[in-house]
C-alpha atoms as a PDB file:
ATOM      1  CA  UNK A   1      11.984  -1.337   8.617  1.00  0.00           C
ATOM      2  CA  UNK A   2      10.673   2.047   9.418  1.00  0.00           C
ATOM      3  CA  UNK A   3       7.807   2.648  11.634  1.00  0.00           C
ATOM      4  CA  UNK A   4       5.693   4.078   8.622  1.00  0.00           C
ATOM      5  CA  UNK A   5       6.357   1.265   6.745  1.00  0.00           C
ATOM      6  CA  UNK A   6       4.800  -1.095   9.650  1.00  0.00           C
ATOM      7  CA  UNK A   7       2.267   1.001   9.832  1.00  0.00           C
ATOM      8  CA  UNK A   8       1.217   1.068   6.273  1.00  0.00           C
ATOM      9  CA  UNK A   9       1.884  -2.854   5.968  1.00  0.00           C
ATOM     10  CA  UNK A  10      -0.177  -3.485   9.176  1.00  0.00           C
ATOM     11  CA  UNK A  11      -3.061  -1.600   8.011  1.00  0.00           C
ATOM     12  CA  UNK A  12      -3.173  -2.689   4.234  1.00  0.00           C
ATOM     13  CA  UNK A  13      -2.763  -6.897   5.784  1.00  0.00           C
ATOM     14  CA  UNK A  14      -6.855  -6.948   6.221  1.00  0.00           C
ATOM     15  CA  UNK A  15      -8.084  -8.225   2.684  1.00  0.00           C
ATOM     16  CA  UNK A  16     -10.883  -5.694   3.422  1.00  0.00           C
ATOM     17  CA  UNK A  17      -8.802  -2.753   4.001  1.00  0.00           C
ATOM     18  CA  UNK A  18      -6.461  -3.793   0.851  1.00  0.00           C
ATOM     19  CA  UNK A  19     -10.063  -3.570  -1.339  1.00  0.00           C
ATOM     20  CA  UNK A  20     -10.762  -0.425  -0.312  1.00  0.00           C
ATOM     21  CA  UNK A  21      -7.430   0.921  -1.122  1.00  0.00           C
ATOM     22  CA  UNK A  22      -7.687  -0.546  -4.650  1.00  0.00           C
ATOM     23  CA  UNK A  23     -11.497   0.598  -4.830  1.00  0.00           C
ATOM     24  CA  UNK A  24     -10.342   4.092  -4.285  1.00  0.00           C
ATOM     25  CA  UNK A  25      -7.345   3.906  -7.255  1.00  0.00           C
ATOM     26  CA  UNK A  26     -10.100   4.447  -9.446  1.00  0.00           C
ATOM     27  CA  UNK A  27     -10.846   8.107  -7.653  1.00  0.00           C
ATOM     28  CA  UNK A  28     -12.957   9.526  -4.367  1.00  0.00           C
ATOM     29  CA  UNK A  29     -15.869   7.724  -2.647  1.00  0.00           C
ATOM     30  CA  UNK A  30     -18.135   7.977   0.001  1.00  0.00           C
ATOM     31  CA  UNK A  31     -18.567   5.312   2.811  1.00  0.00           C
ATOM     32  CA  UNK A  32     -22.079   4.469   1.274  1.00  0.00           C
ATOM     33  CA  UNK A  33     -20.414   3.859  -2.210  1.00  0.00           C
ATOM     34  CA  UNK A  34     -17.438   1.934  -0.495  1.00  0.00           C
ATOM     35  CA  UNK A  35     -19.967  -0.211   1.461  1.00  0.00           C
ATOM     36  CA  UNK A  36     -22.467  -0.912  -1.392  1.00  0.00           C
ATOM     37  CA  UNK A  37     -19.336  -1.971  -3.694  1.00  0.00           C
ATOM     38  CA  UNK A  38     -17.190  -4.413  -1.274  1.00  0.00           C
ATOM     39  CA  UNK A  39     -20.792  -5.489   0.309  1.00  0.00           C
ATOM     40  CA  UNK A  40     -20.137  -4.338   3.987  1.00  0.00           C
ATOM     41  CA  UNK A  41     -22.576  -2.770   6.313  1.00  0.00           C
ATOM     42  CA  UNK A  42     -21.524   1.212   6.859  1.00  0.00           C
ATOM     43  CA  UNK A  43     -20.029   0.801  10.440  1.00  0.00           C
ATOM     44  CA  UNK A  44     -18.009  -2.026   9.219  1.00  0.00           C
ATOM     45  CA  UNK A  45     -16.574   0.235   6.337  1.00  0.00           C
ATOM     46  CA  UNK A  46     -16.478   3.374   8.084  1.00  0.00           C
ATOM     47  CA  UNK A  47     -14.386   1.363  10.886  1.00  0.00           C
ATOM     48  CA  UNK A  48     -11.819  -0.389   8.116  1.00  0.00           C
ATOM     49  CA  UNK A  49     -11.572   3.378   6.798  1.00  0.00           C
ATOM     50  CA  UNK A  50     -10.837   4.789  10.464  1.00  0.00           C
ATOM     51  CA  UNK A  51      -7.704   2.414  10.386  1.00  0.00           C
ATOM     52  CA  UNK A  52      -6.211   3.503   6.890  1.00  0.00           C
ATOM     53  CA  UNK A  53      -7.399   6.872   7.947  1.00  0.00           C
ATOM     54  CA  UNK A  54      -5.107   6.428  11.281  1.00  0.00           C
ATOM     55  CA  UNK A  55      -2.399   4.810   9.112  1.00  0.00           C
ATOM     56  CA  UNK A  56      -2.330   8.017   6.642  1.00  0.00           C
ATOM     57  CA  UNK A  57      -3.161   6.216   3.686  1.00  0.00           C
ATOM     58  CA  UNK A  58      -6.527   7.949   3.002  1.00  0.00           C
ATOM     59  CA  UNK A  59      -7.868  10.890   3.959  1.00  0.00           C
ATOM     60  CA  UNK A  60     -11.387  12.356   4.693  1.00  0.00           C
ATOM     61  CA  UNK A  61     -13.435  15.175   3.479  1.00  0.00           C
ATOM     62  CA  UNK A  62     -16.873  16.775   4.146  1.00  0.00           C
ATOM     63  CA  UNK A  63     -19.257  17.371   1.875  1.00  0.00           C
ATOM     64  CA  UNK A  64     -22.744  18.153   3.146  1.00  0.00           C
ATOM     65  CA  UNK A  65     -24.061  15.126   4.888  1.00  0.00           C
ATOM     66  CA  UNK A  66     -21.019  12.704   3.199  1.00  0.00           C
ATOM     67  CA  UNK A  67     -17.603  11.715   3.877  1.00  0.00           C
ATOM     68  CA  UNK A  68     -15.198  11.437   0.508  1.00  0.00           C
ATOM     69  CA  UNK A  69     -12.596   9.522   1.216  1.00  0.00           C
ATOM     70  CA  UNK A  70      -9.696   9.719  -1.473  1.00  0.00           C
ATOM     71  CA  UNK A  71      -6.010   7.967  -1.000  1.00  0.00           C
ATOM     72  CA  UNK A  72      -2.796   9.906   0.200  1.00  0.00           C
ATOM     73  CA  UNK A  73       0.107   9.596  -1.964  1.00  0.00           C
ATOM     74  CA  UNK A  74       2.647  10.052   0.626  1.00  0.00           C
ATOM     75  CA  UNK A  75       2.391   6.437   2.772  1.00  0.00           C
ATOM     76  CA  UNK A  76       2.345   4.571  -0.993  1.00  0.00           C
ATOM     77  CA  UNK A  77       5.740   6.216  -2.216  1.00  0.00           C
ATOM     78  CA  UNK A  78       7.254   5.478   1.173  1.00  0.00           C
ATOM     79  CA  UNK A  79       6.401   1.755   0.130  1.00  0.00           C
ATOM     80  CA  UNK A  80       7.331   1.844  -3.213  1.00  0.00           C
ATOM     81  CA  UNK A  81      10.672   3.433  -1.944  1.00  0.00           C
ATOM     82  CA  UNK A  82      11.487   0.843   0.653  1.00  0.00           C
ATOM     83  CA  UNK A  83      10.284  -2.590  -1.984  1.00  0.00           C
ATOM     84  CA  UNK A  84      12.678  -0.701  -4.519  1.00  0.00           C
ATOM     85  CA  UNK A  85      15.718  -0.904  -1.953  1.00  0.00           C
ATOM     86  CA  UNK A  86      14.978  -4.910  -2.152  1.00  0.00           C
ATOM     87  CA  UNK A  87      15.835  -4.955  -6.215  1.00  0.00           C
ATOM     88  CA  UNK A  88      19.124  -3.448  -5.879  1.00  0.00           C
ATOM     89  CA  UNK A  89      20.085  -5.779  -3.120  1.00  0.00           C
ATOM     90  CA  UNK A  90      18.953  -8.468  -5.481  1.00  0.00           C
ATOM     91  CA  UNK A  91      20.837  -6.290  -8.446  1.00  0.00           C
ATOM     92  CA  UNK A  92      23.939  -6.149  -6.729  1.00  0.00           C
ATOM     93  CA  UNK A  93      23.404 -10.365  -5.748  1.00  0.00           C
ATOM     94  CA  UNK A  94      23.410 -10.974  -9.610  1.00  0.00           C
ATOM     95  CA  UNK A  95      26.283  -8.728 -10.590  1.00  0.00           C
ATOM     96  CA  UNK A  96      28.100 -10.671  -7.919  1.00  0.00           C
ATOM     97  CA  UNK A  97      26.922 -14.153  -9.409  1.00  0.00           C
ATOM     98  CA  UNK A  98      27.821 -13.077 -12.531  1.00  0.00           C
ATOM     99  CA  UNK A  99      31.728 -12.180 -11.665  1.00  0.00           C
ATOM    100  CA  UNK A 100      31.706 -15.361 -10.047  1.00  0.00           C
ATOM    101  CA  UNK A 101      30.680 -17.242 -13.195  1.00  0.00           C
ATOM    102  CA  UNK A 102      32.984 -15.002 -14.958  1.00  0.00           C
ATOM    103  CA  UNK A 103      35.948 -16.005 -12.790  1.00  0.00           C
ATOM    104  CA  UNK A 104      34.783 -20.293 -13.068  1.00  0.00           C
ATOM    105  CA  UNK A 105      34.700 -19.875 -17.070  1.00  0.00           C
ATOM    106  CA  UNK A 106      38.321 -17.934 -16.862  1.00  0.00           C
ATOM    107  CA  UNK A 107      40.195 -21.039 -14.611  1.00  0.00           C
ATOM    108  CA  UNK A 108      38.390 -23.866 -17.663  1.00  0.00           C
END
């Protein structure tokens, strides 16, 4: 597994950090609008958001006063990339199976 991938797997692993990363599907937020929806206290949040931050799967940006926080595509594709390589081991496991079945229905 590649180190990105640990990285992105170790960081999404803390139910908290996972709801933040499906909070911020919908679009943007700000730590105060992250808190107040998931129910933390601000350090708490702005902590969970320091590790995705450090992970690369969000990213920061100042407005005034407030820090938007909106998701990074990169880290997710990498995932989706390396869970796709698992279906067509398991593809290539059932076009196996079914030449084998092929070959036990031939020698009936």
């Amino acid at each position: 597994m590649s180190a990105n991938i640990n990285v992105t797997l170790t960081a999404l692993a803390e139910p908290k950090r996972l709801q933040i990363v499906e909070l911020l599907r919908e679009g943007p937020l700000t730590v105060g609008e992250i808190a107040e929806k998931l129910e933390l206290l601000q350090p708490q949040t702005s902590k969970h958001l320091g590790v995705l931050n450090k992970a690369g799967l969000v990213e920061a940006e100042a407005q005034a006063n407030k820090r938007i926080y909106k998701l990074c595509q990169q880290p997710f594709k990498d995932l989706d990339g390396w869970l796709a390589s698992f279906g067509r081991v398991w593809e290539q496991r059932y076009d196996r199976l079914d030449e084998y079945l092929r070959k036990l229905q031939g020698k009936d």
